[in-house]
Structure formats: structure tokens, C-alpha cells
PDB file of N, CA and C in Angstrom:
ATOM      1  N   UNK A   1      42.410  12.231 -21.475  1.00  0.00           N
ATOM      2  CA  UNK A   1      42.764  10.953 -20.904  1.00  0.00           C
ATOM      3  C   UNK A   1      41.517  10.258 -20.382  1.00  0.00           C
ATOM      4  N   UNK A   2      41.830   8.854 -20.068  1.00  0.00           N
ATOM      5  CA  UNK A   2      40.630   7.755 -19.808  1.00  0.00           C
ATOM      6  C   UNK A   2      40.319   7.777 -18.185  1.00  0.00           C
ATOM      7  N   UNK A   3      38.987   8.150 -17.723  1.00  0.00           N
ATOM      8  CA  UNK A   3      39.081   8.127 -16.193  1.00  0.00           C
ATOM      9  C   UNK A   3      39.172   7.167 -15.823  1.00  0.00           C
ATOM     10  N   UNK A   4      39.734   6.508 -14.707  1.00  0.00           N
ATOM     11  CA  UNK A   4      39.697   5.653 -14.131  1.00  0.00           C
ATOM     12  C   UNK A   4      38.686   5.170 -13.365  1.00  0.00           C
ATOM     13  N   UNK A   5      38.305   3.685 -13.721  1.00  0.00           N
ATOM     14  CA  UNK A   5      37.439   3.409 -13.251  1.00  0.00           C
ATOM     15  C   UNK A   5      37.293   2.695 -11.551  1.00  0.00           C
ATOM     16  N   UNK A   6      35.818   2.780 -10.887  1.00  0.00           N
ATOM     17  CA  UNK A   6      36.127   1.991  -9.453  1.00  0.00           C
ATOM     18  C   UNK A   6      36.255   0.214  -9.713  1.00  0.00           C
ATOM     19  N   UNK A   7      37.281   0.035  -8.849  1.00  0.00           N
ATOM     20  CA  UNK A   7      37.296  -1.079  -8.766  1.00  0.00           C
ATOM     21  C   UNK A   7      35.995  -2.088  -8.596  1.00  0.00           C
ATOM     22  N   UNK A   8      35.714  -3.246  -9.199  1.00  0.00           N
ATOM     23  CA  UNK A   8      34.473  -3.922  -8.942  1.00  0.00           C
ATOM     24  C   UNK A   8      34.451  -4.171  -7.969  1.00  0.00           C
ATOM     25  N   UNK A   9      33.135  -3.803  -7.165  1.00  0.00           N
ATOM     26  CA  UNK A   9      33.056  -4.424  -6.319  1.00  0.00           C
ATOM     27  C   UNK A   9      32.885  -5.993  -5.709  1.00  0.00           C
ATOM     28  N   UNK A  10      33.609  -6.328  -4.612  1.00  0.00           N
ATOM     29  CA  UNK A  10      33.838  -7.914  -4.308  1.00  0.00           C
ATOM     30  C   UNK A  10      32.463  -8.246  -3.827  1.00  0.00           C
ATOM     31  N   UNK A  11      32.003  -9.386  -4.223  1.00  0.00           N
ATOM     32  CA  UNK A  11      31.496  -9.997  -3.409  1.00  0.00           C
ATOM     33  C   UNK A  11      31.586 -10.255  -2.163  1.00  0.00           C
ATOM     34  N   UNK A  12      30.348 -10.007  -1.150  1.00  0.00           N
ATOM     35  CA  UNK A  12      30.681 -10.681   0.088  1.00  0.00           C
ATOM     36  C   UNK A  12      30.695 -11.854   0.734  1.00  0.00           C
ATOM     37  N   UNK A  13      31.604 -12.066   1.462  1.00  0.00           N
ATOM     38  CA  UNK A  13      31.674 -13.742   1.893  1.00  0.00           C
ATOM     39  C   UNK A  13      30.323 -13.810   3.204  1.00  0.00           C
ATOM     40  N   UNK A  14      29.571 -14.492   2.590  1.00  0.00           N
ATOM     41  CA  UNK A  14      28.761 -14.843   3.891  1.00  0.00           C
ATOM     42  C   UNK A  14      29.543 -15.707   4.940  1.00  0.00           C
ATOM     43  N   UNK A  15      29.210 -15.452   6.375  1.00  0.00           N
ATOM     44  CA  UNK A  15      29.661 -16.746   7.605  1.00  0.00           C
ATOM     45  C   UNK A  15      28.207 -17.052   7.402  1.00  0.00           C
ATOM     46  N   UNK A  16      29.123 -18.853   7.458  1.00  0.00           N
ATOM     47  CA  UNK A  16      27.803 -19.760   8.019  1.00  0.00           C
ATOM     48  C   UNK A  16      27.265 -19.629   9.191  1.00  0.00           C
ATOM     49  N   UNK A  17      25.911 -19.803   9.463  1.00  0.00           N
ATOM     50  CA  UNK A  17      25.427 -19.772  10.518  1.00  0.00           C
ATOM     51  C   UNK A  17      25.507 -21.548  11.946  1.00  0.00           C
ATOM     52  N   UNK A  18      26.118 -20.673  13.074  1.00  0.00           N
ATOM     53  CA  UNK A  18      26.706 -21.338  13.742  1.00  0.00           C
ATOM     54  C   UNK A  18      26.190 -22.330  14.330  1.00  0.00           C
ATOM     55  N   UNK A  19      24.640 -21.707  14.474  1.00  0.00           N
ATOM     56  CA  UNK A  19      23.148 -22.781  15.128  1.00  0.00           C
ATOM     57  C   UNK A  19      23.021 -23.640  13.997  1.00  0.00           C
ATOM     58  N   UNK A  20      23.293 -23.449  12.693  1.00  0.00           N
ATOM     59  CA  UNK A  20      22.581 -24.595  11.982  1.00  0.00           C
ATOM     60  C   UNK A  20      23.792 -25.298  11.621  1.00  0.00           C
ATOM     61  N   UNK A  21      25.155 -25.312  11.764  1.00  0.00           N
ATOM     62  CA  UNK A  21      25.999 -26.015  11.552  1.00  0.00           C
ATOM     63  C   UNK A  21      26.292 -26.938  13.081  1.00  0.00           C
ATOM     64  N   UNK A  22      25.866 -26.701  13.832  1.00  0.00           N
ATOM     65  CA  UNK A  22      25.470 -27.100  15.248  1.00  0.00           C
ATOM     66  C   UNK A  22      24.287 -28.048  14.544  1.00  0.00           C
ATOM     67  N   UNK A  23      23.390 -28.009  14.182  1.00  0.00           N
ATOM     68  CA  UNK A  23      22.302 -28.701  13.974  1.00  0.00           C
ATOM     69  C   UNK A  23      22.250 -29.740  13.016  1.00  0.00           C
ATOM     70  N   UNK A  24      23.231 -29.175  12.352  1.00  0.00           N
ATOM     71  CA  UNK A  24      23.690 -30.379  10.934  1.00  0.00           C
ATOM     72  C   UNK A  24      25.040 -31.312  11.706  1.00  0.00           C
ATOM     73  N   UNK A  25      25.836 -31.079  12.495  1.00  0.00           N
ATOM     74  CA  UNK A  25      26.542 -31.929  13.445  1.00  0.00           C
ATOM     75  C   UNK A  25      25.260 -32.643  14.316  1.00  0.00           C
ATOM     76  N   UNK A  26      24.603 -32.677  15.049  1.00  0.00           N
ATOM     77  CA  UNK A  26      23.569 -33.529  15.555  1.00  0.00           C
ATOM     78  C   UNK A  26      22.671 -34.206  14.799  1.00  0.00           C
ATOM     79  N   UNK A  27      22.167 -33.565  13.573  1.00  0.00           N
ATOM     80  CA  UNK A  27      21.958 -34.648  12.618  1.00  0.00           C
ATOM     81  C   UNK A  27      22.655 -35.710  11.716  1.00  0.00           C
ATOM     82  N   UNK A  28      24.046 -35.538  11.753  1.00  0.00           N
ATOM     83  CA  UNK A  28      25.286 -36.623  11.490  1.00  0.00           C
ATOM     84  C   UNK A  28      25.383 -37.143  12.737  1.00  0.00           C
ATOM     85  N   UNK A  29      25.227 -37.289  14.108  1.00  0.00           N
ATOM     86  CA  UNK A  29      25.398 -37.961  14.966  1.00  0.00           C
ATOM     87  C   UNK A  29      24.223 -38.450  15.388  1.00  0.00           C
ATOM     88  N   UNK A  30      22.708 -38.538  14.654  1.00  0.00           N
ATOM     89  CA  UNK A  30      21.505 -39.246  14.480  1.00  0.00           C
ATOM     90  C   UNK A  30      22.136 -40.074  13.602  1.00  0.00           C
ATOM     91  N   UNK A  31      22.397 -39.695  12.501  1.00  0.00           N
ATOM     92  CA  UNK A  31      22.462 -40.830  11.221  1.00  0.00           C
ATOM     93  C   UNK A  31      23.287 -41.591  11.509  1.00  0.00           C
ATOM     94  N   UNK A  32      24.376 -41.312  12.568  1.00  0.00           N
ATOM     95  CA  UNK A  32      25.223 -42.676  12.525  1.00  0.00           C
ATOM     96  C   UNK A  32      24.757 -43.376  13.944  1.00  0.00           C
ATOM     97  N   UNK A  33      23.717 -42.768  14.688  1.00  0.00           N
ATOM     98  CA  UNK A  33      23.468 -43.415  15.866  1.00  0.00           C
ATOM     99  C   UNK A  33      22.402 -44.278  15.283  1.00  0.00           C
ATOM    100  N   UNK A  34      21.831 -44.169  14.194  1.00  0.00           N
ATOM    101  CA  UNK A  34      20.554 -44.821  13.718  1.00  0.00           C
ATOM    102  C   UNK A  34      21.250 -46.190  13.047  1.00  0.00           C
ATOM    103  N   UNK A  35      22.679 -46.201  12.418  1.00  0.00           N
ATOM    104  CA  UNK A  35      23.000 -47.056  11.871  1.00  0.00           C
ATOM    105  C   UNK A  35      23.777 -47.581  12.541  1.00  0.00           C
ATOM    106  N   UNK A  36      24.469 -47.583  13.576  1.00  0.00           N
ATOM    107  CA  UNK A  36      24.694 -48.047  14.487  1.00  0.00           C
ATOM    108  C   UNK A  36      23.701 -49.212  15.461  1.00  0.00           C
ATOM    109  N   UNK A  37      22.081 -48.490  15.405  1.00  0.00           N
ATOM    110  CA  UNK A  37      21.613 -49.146  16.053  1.00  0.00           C
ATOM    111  C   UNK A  37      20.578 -50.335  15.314  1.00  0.00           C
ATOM    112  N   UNK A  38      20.905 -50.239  13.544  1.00  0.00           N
ATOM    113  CA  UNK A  38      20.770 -51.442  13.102  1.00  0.00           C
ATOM    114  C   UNK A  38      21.915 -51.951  12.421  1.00  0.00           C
ATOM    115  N   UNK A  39      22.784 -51.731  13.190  1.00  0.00           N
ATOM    116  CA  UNK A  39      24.079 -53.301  13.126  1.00  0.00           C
ATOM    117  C   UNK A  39      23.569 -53.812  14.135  1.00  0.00           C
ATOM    118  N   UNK A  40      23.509 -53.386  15.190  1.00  0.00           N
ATOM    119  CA  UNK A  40      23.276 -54.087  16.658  1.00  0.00           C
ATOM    120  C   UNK A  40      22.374 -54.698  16.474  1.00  0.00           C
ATOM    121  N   UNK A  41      21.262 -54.464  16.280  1.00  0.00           N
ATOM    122  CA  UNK A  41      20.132 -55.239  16.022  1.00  0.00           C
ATOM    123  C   UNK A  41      19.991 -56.115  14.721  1.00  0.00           C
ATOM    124  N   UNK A  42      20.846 -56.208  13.501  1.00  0.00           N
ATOM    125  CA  UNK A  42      21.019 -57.197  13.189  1.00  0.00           C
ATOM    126  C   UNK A  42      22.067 -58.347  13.049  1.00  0.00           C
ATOM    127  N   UNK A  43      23.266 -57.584  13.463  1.00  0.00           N
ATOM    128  CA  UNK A  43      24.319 -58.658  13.983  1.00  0.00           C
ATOM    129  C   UNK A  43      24.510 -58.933  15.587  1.00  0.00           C
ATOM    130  N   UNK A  44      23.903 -58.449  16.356  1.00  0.00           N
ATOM    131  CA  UNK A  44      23.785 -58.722  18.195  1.00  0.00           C
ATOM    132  C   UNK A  44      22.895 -59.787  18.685  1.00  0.00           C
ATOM    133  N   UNK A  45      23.145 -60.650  19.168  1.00  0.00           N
ATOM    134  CA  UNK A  45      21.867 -61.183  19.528  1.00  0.00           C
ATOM    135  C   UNK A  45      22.137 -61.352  20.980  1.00  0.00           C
ATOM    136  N   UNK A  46      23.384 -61.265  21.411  1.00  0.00           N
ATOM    137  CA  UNK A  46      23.432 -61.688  23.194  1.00  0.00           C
ATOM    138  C   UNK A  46      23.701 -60.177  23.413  1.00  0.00           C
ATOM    139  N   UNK A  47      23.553 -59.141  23.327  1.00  0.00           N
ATOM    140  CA  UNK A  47      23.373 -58.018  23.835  1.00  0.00           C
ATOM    141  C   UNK A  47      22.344 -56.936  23.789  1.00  0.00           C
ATOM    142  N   UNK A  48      21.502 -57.682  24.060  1.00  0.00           N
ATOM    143  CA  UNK A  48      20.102 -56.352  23.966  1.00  0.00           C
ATOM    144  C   UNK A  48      19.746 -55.336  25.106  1.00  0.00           C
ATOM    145  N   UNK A  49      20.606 -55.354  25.928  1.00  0.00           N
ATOM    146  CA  UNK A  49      20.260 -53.989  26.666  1.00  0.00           C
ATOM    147  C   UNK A  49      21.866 -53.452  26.346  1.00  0.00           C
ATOM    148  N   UNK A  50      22.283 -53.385  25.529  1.00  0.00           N
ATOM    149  CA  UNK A  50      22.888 -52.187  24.717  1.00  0.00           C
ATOM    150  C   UNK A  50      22.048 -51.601  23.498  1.00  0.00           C
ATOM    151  N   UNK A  51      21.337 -51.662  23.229  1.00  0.00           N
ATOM    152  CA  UNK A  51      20.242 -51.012  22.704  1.00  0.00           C
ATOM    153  C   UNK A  51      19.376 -49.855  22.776  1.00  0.00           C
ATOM    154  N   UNK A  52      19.053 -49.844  24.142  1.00  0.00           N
ATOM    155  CA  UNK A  52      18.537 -49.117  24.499  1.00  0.00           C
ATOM    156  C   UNK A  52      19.013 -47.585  25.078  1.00  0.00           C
ATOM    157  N   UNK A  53      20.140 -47.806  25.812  1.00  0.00           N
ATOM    158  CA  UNK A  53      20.875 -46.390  26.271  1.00  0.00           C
ATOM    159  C   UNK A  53      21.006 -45.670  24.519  1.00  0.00           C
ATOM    160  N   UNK A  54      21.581 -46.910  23.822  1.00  0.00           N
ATOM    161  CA  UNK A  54      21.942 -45.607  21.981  1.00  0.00           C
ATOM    162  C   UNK A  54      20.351 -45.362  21.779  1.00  0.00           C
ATOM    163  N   UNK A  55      19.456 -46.350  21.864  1.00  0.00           N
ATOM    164  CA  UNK A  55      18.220 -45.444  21.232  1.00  0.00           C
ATOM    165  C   UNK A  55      17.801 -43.886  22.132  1.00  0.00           C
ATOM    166  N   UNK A  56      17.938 -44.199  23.253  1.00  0.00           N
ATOM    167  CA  UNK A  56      17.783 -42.845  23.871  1.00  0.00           C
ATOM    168  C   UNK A  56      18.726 -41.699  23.660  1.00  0.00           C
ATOM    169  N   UNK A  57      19.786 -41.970  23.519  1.00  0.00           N
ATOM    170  CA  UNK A  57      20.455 -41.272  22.621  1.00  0.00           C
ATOM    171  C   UNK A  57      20.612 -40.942  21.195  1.00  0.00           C
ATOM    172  N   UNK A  58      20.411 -41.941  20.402  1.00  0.00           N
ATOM    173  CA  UNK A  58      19.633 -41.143  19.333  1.00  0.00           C
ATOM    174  C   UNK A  58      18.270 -39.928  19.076  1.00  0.00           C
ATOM    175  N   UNK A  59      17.537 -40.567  20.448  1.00  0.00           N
ATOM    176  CA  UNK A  59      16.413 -39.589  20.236  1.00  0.00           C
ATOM    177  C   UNK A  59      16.761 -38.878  21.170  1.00  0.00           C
ATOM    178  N   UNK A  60      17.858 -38.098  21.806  1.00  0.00           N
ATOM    179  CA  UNK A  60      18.061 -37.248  22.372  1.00  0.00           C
ATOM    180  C   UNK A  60      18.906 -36.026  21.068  1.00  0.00           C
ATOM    181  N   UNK A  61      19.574 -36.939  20.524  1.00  0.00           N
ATOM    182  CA  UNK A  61      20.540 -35.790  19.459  1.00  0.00           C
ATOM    183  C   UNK A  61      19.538 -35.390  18.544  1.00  0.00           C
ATOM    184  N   UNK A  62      18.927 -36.459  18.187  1.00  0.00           N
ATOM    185  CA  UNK A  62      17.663 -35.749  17.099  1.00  0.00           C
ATOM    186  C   UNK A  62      16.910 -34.252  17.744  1.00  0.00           C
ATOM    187  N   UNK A  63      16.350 -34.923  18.967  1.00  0.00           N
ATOM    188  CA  UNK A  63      15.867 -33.607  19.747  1.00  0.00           C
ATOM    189  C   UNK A  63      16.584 -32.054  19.586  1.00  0.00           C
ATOM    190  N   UNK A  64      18.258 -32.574  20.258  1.00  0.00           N
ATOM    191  CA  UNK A  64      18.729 -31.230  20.088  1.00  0.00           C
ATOM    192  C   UNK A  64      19.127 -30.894  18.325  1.00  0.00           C
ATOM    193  N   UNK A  65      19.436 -31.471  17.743  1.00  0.00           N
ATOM    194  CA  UNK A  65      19.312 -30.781  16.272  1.00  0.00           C
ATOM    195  C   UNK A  65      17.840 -30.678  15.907  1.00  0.00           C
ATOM    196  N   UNK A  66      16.491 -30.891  16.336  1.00  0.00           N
ATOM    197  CA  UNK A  66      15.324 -29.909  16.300  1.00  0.00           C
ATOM    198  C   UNK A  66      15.177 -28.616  16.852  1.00  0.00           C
ATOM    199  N   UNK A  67      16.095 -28.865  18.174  1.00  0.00           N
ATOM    200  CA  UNK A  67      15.840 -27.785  19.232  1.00  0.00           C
ATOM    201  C   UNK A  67      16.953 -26.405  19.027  1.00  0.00           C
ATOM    202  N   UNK A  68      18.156 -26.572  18.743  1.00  0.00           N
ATOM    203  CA  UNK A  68      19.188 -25.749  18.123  1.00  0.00           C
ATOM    204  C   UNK A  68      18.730 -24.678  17.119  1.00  0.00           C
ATOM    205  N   UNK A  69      18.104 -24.874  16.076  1.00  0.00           N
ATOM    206  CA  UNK A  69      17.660 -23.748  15.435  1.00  0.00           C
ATOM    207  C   UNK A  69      16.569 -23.193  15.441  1.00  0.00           C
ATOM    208  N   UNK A  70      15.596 -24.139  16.273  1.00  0.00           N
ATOM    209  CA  UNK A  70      14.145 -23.377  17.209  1.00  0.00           C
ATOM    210  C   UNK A  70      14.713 -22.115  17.679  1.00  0.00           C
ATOM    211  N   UNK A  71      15.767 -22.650  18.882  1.00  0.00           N
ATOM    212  CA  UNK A  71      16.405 -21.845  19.706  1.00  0.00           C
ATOM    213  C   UNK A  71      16.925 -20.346  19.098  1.00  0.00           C
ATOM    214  N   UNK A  72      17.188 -20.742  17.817  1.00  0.00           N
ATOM    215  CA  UNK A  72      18.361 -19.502  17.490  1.00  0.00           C
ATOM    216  C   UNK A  72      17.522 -18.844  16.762  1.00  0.00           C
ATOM    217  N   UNK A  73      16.194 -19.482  15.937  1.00  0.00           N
ATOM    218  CA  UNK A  73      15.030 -18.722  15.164  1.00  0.00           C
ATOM    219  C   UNK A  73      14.520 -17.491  16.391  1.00  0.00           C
ATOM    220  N   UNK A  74      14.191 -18.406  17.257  1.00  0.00           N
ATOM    221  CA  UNK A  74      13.743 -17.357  18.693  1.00  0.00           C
ATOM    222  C   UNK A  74      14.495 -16.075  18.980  1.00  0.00           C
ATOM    223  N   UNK A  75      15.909 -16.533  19.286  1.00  0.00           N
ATOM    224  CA  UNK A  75      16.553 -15.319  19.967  1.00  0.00           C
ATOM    225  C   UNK A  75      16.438 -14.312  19.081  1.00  0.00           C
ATOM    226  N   UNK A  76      17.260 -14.636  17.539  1.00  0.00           N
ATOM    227  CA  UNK A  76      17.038 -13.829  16.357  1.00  0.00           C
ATOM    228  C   UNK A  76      15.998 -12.964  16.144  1.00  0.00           C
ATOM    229  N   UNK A  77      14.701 -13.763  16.415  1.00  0.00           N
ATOM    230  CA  UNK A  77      13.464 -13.104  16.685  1.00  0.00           C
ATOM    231  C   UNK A  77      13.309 -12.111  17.932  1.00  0.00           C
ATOM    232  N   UNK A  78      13.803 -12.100  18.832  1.00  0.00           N
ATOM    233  CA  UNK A  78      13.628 -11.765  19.755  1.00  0.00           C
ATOM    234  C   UNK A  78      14.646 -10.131  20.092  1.00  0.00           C
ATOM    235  N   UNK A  79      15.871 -10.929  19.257  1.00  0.00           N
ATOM    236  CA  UNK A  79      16.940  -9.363  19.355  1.00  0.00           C
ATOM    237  C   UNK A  79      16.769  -8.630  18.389  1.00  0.00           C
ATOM    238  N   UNK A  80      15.854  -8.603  17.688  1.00  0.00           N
ATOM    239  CA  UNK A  80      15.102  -7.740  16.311  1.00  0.00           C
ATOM    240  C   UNK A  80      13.977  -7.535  16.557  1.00  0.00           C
ATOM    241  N   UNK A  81      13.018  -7.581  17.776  1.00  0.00           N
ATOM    242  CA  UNK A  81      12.185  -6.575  18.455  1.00  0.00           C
ATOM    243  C   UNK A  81      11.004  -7.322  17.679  1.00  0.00           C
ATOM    244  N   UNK A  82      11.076  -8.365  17.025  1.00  0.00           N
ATOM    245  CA  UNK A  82       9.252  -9.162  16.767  1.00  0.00           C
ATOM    246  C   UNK A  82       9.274 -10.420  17.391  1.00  0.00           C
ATOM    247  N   UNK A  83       8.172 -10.270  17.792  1.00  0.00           N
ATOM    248  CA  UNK A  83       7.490 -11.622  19.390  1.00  0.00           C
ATOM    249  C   UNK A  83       6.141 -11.848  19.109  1.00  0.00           C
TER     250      UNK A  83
END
């Protein structure tokens, strides 16, 4: 008789990583703070200090989607014993 063979093995499902899907959400909330802040600036003309709080907020989300996977490169680095 025919031995039976092992089942193939499955592929494994990778999880996405949570810092960079964190980081790709703050870079969709740059891109729409960026386009946001040229409607304003080209359809606004009696409101220019609304401008300014979104630009600081744009360059605050940009920041943290730079800073998010700095962060998680580090720890990673750090809970695997190279510094």
C-alpha cells in the first residue's frame, strides 16, 4: 500500500506590524491635513489665522509618523540585546 503523505505545510500568516500601521495612519492624516491646508489657502481669503493652528498640526502628525517607528526600531532594538 501507498504511504501516506504529510500534509503541506500552510503558510504562515504574518501580523502587520502595529507601529507602522500607526505610522501609515499619521501619514494619511498629513496628506489630508496638507490638502486641507491648500483649499484654505486657495479658496479662504477672510480667514487666515485658521491656517496656522492646521499647519502646526500638520507638522505635528508628520512628526509623530517619523517618530512612531524610530520609536519601535529602538525598543525592538533594545529587547533583542543590540544598542
Amino acid at each position: 500500500m501507498l504511504e501516506a503523505r504529510d500534509p503541506a505545510p500552510r503558510p504562515l500568516r504574518s501580523q502587520p506590524d502595529p507601529a507602522m500601521a500607526v505610522g501609515v495612519l499619521f501619514l494619511g492624516l498629513t496628506a489630508v491635513g496638507l490638502l486641507l491646508e491648500g483649499v484654505l489657502a486657495v479658496y479662504s481669503y477672510a480667514t487666515p489665522g485658521a491656517a496656522r493652528p492646521l499647519f502646526y498640526g500638520v507638522i505635528a502628525t508628520f512628526a509623530v509618523a517619523l517618530g512612531v517607528p524610530l520609536l519601535a526600531a529602538a525598543a525592538r532594538a533594545l529587547r533583542r540585546g543590540g544598542g
